[in-house]
PDB file of N, CA and C in Angstrom:
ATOM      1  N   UNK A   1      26.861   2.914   5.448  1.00  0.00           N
ATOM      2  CA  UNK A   1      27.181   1.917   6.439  1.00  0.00           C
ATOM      3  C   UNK A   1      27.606   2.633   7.713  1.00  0.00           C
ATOM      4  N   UNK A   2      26.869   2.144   8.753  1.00  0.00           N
ATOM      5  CA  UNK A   2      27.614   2.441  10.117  1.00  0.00           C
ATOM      6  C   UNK A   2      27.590   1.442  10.992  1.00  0.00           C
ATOM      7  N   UNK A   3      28.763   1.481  11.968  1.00  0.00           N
ATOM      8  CA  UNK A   3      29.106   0.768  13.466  1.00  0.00           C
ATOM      9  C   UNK A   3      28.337   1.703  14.630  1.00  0.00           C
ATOM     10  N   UNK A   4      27.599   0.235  14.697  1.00  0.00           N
ATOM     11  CA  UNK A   4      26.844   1.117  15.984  1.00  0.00           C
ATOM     12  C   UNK A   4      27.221   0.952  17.719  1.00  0.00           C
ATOM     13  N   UNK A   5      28.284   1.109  17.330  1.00  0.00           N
ATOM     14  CA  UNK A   5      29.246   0.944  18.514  1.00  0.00           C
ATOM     15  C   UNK A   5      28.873   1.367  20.194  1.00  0.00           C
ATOM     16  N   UNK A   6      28.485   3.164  19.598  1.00  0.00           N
ATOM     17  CA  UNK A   6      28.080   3.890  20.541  1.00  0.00           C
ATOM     18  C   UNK A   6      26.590   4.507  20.474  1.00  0.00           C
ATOM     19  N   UNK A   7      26.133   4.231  21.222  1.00  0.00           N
ATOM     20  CA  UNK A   7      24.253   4.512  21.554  1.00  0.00           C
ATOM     21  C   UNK A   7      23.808   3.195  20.400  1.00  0.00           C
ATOM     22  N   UNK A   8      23.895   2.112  20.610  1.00  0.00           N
ATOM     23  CA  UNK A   8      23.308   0.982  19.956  1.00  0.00           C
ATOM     24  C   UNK A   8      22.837   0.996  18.275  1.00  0.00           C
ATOM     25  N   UNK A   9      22.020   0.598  18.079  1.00  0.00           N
ATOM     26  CA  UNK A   9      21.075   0.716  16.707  1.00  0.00           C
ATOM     27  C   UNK A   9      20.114   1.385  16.776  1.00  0.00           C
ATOM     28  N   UNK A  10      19.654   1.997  17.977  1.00  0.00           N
ATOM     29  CA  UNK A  10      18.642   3.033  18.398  1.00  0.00           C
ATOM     30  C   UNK A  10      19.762   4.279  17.787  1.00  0.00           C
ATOM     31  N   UNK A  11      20.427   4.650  18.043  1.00  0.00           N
ATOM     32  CA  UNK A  11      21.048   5.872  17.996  1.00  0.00           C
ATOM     33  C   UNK A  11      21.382   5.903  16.763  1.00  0.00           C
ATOM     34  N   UNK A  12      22.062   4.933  15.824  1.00  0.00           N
ATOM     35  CA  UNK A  12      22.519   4.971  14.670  1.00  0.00           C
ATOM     36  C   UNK A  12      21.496   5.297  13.794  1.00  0.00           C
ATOM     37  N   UNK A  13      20.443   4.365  13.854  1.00  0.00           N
ATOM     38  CA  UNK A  13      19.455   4.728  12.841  1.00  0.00           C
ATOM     39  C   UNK A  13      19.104   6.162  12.874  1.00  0.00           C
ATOM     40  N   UNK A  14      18.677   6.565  14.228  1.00  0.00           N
ATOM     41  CA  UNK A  14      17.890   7.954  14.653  1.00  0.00           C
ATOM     42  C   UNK A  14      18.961   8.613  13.681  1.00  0.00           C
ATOM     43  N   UNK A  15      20.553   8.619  14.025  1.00  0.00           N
ATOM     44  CA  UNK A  15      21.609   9.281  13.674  1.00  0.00           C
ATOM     45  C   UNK A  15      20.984   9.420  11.441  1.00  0.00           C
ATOM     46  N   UNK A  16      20.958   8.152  10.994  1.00  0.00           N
ATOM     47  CA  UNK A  16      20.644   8.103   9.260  1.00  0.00           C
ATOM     48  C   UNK A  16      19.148   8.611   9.267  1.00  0.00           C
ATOM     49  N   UNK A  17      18.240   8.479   9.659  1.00  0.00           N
ATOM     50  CA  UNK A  17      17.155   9.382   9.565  1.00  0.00           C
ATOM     51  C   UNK A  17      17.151  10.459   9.190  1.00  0.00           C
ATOM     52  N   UNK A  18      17.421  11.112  10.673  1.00  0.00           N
ATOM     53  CA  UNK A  18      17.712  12.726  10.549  1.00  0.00           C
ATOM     54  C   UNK A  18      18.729  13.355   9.268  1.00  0.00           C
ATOM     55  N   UNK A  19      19.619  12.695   9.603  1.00  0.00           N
ATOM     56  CA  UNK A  19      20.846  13.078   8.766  1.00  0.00           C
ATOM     57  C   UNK A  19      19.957  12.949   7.103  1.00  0.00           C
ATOM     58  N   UNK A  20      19.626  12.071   6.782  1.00  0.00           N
ATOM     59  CA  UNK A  20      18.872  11.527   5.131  1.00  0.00           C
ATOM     60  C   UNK A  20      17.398  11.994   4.862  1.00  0.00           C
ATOM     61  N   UNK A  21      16.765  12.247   6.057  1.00  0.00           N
ATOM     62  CA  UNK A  21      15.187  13.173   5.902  1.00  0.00           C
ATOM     63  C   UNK A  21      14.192  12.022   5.840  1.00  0.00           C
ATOM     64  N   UNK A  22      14.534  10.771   5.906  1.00  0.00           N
ATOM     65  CA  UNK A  22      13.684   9.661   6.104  1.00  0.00           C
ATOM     66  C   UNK A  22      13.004   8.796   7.191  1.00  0.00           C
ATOM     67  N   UNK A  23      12.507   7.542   7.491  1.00  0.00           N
ATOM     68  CA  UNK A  23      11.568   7.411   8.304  1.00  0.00           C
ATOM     69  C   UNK A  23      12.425   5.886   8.238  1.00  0.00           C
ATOM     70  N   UNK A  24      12.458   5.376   9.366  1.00  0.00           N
ATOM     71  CA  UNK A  24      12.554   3.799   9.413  1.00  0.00           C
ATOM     72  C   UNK A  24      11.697   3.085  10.001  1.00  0.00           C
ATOM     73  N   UNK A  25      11.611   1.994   9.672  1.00  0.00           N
ATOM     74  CA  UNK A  25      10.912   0.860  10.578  1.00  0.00           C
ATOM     75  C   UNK A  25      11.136  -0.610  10.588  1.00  0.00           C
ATOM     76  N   UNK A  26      11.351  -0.862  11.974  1.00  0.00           N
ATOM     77  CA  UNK A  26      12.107  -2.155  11.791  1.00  0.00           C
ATOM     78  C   UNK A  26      11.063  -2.990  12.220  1.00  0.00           C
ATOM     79  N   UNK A  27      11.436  -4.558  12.067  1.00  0.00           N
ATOM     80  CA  UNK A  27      10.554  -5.375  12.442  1.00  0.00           C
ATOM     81  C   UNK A  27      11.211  -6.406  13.532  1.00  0.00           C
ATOM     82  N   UNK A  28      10.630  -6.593  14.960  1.00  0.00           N
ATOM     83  CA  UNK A  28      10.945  -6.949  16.468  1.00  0.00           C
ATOM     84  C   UNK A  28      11.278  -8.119  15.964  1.00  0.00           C
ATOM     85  N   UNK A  29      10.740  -8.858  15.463  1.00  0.00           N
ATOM     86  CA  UNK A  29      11.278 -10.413  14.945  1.00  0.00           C
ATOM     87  C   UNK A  29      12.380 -10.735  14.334  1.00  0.00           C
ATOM     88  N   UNK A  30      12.642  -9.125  13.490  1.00  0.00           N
ATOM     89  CA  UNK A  30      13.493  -9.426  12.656  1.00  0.00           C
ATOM     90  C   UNK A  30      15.225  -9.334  13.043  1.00  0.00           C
ATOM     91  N   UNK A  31      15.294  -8.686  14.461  1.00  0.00           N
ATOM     92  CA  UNK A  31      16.310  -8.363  14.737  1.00  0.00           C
ATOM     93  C   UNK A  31      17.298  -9.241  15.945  1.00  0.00           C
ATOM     94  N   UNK A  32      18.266  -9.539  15.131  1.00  0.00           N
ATOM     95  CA  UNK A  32      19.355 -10.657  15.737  1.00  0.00           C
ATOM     96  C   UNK A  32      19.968 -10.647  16.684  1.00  0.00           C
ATOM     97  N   UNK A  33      19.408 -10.352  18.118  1.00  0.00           N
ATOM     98  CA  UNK A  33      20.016 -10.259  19.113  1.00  0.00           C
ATOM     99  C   UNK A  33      19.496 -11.866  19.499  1.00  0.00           C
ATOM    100  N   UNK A  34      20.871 -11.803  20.455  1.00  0.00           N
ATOM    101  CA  UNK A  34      21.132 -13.893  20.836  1.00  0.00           C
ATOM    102  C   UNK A  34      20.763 -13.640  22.629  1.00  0.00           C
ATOM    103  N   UNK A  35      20.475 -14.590  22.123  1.00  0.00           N
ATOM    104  CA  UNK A  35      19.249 -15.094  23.525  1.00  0.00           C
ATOM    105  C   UNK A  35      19.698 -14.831  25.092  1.00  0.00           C
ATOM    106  N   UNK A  36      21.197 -14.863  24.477  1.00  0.00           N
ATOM    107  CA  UNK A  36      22.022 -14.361  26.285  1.00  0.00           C
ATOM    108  C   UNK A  36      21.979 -13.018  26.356  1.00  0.00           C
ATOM    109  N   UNK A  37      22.491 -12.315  25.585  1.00  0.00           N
ATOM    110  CA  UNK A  37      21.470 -10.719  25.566  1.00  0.00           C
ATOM    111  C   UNK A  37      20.679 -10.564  25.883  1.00  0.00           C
ATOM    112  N   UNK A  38      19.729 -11.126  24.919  1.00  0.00           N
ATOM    113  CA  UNK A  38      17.883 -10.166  25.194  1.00  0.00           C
ATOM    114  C   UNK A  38      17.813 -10.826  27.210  1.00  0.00           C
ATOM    115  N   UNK A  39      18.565 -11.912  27.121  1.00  0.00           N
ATOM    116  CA  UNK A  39      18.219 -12.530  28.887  1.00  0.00           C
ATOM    117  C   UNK A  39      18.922 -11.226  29.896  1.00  0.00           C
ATOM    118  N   UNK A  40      19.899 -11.294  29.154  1.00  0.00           N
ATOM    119  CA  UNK A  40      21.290  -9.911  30.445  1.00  0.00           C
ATOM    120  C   UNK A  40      20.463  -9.004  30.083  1.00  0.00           C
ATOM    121  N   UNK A  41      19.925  -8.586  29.407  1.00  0.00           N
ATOM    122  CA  UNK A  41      18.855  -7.005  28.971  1.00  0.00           C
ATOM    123  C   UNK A  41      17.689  -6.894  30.451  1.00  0.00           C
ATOM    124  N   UNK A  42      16.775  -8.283  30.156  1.00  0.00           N
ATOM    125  CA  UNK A  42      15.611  -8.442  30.592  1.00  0.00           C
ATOM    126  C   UNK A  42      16.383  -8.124  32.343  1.00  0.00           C
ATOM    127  N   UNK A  43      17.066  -8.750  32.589  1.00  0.00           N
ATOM    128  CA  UNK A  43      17.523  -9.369  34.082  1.00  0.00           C
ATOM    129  C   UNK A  43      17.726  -7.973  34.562  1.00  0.00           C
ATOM    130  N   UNK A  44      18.846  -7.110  33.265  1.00  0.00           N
ATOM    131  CA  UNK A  44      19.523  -5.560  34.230  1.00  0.00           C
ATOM    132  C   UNK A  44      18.348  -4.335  34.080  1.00  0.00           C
ATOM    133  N   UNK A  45      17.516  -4.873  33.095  1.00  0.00           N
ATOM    134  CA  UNK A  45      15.959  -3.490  32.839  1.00  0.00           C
ATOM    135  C   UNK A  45      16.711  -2.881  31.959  1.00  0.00           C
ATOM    136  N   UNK A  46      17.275  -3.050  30.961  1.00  0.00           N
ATOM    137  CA  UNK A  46      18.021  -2.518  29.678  1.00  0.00           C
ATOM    138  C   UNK A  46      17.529  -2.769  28.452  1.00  0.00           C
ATOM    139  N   UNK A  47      17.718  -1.811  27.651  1.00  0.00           N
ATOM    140  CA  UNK A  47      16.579  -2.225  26.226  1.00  0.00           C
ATOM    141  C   UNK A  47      18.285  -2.496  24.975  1.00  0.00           C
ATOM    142  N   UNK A  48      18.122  -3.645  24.509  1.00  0.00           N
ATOM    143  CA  UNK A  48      18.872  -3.982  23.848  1.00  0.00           C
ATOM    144  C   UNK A  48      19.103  -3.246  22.451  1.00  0.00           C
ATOM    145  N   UNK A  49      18.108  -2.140  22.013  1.00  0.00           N
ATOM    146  CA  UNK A  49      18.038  -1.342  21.103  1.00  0.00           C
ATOM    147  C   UNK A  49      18.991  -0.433  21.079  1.00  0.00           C
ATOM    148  N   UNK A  50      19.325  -0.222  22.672  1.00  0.00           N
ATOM    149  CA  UNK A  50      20.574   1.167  22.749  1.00  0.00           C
ATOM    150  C   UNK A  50      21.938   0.574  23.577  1.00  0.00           C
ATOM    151  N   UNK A  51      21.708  -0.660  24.229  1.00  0.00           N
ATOM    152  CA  UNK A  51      23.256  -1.523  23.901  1.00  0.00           C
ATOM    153  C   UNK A  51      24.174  -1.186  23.060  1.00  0.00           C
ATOM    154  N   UNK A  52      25.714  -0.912  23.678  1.00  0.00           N
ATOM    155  CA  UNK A  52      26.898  -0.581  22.206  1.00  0.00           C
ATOM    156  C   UNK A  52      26.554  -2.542  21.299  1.00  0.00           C
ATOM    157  N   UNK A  53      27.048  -2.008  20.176  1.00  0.00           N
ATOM    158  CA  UNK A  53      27.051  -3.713  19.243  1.00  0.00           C
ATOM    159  C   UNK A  53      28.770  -3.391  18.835  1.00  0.00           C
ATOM    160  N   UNK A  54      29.573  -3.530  19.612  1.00  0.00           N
ATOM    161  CA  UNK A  54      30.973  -3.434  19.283  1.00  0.00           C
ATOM    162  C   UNK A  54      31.162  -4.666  18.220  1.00  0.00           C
ATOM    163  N   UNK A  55      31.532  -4.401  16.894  1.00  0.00           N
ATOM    164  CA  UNK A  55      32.069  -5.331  15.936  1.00  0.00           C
ATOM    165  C   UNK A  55      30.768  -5.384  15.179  1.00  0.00           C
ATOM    166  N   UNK A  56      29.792  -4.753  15.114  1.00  0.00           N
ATOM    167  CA  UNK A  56      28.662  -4.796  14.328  1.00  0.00           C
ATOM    168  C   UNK A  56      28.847  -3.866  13.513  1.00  0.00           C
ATOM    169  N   UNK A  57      27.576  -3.911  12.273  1.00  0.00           N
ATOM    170  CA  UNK A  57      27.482  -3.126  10.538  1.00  0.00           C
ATOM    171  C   UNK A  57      26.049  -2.937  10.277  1.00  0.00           C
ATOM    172  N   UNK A  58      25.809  -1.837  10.663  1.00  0.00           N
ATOM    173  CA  UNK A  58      24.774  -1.456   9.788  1.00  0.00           C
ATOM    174  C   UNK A  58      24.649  -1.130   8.110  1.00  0.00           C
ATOM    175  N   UNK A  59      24.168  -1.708   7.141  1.00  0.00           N
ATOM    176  CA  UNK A  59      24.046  -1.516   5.790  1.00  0.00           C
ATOM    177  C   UNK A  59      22.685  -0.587   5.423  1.00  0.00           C
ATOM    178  N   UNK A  60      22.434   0.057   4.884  1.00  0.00           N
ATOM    179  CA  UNK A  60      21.322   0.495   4.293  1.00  0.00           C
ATOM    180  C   UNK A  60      21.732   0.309   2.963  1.00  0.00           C
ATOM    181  N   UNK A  61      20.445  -0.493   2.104  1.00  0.00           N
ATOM    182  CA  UNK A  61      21.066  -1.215   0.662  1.00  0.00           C
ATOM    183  C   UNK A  61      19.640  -1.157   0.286  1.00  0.00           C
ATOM    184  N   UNK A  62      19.661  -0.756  -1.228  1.00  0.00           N
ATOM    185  CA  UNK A  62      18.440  -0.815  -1.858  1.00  0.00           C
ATOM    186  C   UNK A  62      17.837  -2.183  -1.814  1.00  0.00           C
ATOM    187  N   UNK A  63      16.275  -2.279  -2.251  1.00  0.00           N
ATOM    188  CA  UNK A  63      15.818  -3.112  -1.736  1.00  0.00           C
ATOM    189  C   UNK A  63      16.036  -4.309  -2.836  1.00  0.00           C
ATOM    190  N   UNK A  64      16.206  -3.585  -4.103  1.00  0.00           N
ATOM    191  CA  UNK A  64      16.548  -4.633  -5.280  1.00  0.00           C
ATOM    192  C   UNK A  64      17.872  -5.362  -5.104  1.00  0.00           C
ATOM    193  N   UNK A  65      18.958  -4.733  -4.243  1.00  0.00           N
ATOM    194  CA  UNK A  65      20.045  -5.425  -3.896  1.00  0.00           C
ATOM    195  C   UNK A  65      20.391  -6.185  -2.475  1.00  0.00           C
ATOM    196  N   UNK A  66      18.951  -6.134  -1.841  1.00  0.00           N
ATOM    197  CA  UNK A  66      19.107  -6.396  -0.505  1.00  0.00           C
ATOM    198  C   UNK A  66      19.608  -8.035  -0.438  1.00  0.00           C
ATOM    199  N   UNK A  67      18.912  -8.562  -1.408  1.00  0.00           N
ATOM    200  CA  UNK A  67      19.449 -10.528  -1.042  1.00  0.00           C
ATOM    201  C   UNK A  67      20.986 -10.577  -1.603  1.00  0.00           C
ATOM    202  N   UNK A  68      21.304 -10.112  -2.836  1.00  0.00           N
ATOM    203  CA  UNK A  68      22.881 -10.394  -3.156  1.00  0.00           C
ATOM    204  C   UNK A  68      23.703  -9.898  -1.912  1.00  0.00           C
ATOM    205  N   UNK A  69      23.973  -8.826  -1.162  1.00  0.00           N
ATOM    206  CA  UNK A  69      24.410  -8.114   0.011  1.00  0.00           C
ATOM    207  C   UNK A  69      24.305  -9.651   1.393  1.00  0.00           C
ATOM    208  N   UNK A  70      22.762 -10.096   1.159  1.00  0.00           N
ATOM    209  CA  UNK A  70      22.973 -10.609   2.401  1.00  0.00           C
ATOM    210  C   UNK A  70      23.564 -12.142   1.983  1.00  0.00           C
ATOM    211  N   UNK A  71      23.536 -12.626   0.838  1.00  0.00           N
ATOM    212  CA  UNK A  71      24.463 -14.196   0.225  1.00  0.00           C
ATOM    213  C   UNK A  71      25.974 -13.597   0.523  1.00  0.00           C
ATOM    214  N   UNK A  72      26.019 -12.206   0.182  1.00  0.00           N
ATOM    215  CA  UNK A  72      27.813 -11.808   0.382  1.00  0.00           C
ATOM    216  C   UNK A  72      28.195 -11.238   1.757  1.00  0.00           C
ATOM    217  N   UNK A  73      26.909 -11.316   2.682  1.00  0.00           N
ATOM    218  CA  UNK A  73      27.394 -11.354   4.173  1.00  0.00           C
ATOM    219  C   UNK A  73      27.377 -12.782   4.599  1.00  0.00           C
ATOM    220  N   UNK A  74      26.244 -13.625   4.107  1.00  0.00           N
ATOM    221  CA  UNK A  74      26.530 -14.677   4.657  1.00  0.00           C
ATOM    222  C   UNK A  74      27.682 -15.769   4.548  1.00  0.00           C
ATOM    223  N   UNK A  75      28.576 -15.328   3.568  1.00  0.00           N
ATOM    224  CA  UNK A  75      29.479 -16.084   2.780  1.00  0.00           C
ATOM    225  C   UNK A  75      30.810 -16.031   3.591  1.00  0.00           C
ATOM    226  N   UNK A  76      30.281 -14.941   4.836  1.00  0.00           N
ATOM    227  CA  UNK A  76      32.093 -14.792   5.525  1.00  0.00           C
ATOM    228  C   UNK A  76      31.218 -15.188   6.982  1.00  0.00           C
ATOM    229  N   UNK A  77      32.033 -16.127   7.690  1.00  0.00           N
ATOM    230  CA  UNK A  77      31.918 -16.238   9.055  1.00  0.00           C
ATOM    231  C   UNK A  77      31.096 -15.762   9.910  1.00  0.00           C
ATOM    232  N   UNK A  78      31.711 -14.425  10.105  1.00  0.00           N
ATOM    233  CA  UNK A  78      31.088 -13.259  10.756  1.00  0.00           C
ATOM    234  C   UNK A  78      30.182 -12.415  10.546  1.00  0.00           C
ATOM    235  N   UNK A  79      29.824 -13.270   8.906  1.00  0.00           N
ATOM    236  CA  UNK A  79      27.865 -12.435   8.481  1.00  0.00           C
ATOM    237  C   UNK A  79      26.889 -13.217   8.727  1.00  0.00           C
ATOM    238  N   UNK A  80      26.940 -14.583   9.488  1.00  0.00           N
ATOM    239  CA  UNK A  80      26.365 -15.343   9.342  1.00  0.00           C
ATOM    240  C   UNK A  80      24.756 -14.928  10.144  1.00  0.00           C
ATOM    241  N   UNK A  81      24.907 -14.526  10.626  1.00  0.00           N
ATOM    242  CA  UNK A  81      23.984 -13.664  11.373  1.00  0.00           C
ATOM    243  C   UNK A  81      22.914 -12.184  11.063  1.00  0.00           C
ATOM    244  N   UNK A  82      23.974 -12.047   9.816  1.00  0.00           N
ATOM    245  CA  UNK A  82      23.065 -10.638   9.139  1.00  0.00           C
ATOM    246  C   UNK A  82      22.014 -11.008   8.459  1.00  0.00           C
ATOM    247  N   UNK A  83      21.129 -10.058   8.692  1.00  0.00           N
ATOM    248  CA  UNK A  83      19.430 -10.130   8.416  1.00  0.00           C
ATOM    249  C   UNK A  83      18.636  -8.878   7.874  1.00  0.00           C
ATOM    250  N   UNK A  84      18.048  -8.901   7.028  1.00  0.00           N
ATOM    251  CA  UNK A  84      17.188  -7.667   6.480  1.00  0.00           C
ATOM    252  C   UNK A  84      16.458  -7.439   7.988  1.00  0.00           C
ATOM    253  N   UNK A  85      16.628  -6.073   8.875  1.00  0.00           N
ATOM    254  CA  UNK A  85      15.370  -5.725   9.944  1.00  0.00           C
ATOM    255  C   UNK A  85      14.490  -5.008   9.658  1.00  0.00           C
ATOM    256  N   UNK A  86      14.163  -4.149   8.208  1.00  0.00           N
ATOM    257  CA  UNK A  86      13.502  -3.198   8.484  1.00  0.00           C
ATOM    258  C   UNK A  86      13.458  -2.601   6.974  1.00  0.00           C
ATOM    259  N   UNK A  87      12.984  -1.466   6.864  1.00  0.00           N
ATOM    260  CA  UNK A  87      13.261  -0.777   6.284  1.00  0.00           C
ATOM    261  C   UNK A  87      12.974   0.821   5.643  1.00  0.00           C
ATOM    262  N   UNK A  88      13.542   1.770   4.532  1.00  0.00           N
ATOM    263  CA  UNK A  88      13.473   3.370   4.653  1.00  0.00           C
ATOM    264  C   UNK A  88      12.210   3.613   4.280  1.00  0.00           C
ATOM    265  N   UNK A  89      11.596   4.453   5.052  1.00  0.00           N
ATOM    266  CA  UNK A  89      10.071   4.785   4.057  1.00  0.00           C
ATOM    267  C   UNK A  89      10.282   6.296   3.896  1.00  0.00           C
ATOM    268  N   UNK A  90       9.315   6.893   3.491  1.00  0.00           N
ATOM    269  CA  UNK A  90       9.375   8.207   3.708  1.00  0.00           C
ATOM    270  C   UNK A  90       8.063   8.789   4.443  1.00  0.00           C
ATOM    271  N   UNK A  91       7.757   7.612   4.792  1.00  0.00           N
ATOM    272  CA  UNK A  91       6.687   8.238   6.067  1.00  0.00           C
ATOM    273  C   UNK A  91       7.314   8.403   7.191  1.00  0.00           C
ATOM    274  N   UNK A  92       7.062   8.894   8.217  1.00  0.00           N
ATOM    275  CA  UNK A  92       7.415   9.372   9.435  1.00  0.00           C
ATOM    276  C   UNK A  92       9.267   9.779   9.186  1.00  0.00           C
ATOM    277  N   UNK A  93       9.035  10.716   8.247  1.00  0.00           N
ATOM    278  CA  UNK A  93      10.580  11.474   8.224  1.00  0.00           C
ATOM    279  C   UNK A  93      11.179  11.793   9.353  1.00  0.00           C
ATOM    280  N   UNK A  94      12.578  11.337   9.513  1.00  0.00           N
ATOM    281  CA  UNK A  94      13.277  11.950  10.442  1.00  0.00           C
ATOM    282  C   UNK A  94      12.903  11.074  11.812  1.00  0.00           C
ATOM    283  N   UNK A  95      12.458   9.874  11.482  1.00  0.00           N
ATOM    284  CA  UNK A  95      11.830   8.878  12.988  1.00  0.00           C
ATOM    285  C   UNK A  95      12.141   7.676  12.330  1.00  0.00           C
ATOM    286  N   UNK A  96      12.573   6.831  13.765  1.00  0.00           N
ATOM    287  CA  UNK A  96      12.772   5.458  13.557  1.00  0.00           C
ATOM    288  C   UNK A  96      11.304   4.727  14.478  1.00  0.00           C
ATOM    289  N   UNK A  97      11.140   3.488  13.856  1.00  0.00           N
ATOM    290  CA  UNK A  97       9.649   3.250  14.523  1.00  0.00           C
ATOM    291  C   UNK A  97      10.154   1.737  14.654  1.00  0.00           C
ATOM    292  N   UNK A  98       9.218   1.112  15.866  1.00  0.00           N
ATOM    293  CA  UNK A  98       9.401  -0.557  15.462  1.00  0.00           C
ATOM    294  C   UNK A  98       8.029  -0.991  15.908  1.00  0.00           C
ATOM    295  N   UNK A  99       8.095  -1.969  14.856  1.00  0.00           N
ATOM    296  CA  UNK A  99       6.941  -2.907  15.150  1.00  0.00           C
ATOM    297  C   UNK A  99       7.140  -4.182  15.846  1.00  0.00           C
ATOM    298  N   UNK A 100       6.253  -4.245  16.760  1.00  0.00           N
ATOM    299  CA  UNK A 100       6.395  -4.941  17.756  1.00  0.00           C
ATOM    300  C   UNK A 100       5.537  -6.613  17.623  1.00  0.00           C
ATOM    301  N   UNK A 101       6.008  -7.622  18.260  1.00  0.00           N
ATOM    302  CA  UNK A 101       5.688  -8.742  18.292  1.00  0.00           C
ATOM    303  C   UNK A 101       4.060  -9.094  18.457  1.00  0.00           C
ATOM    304  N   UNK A 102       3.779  -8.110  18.767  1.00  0.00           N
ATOM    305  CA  UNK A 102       2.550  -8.117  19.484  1.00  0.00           C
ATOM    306  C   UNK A 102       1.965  -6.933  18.466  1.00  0.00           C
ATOM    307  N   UNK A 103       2.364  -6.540  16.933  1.00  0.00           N
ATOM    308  CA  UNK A 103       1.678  -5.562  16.455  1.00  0.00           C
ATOM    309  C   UNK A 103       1.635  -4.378  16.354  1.00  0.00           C
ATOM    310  N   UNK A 104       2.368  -3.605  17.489  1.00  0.00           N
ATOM    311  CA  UNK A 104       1.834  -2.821  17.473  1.00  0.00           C
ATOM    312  C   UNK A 104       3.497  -1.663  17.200  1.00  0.00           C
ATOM    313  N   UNK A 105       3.226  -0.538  17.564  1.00  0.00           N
ATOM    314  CA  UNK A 105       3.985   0.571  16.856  1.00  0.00           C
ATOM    315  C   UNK A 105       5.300   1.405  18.136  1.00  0.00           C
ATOM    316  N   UNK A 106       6.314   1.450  17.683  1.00  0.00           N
ATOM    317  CA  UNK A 106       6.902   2.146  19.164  1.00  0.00           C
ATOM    318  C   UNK A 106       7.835   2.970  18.619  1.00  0.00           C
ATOM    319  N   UNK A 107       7.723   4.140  19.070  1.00  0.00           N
ATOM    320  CA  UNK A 107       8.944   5.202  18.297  1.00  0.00           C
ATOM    321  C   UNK A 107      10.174   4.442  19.122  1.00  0.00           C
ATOM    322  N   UNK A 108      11.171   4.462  18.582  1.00  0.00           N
ATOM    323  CA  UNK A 108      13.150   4.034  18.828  1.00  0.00           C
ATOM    324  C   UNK A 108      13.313   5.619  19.105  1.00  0.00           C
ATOM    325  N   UNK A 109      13.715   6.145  20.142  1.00  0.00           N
ATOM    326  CA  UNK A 109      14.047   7.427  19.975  1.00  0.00           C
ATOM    327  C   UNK A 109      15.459   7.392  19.943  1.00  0.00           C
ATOM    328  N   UNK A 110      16.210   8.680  19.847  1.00  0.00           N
ATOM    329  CA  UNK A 110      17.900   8.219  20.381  1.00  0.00           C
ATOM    330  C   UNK A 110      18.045   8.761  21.505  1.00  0.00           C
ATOM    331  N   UNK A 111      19.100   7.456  22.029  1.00  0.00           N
ATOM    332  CA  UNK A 111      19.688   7.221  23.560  1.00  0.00           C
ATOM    333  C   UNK A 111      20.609   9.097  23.596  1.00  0.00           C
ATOM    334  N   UNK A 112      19.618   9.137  25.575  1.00  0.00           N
ATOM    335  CA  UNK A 112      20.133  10.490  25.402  1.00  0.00           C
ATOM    336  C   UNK A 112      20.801  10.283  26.646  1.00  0.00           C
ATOM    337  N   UNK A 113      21.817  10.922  27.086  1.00  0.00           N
ATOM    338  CA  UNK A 113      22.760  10.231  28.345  1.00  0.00           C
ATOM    339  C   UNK A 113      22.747   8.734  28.207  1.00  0.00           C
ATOM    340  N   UNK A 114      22.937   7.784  29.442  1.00  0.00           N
ATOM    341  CA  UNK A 114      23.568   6.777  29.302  1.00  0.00           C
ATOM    342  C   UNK A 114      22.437   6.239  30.147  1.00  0.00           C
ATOM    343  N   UNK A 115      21.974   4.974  29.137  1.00  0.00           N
ATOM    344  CA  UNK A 115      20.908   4.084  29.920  1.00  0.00           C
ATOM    345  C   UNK A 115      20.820   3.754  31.197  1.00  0.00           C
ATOM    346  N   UNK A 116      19.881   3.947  31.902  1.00  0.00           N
ATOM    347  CA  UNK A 116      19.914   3.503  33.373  1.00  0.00           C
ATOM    348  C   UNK A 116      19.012   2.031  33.122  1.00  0.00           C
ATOM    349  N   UNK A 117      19.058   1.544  34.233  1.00  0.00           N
ATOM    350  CA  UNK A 117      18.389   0.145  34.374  1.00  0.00           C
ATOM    351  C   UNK A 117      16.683   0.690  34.565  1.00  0.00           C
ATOM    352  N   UNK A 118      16.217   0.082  34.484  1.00  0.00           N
ATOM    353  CA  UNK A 118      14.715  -0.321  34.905  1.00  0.00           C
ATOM    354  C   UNK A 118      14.300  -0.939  36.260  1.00  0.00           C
ATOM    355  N   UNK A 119      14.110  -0.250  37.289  1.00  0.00           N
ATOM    356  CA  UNK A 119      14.114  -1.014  38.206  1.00  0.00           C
ATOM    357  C   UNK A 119      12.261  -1.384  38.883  1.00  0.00           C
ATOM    358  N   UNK A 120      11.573  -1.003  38.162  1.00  0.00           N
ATOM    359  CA  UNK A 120       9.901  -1.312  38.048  1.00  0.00           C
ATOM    360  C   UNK A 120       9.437  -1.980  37.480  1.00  0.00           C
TER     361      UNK A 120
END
């Protein structure tokens, strides 16, 4: 488990990858950012992937235990929101990847200095 407090869920994952010798991949649909975000993201040219999530939990949970985990997040208030995004492969070791709405494939690298805006 980690708080991805600092360098978002981009950084954390990159951070369990490397660290575990494995490959992630998440799915763009699958991930619970609320609509006033992804809007303050779009507006400042910020990618919500490397946003701090102050008060957030990353779990990595086998896949046979993944639904009991998420009935016992959803059961408190403040899990109501937790969602399977993704998950470990052992392809592309040591890389986080996402699949995108549109199909297609995007390495997550980790946030290196401190995000600048997008201004193009």
């Amino acid at each position: 488990m980690r708080d991805p407090t600092r360098g978002g869920l981009s950084s954390t994952l990159n951070e369990i990858a490397a660290s575990s010798h494995v490959g992630m991949e998440l799915e763009e649909g699958s991930l619970p950012i609320r609509e006033d975000v992804r809007g303050a993201c779009e507006m400042l040219g910020l990618d919500p992937l490397y946003v701090a999530n102050e008060g957030k939990l990353v779990a990595i949970v086998s896949p046979e235990y993944a639904d009991l985990a998420l009935q016992a997040l959803h059961s408190h208030p403040l899990g109501k929101d937790a969602r399977i995004i993704g998950r470990v492969t052992s392809e592309h070791p040591k890389m986080v990847v996402l699949w995108t709405a549109l199909g297609t494939i995007r390495i997550v690298d980790m946030l290196s200095g401190d995000q600048l805006p997008r201004i193009c």
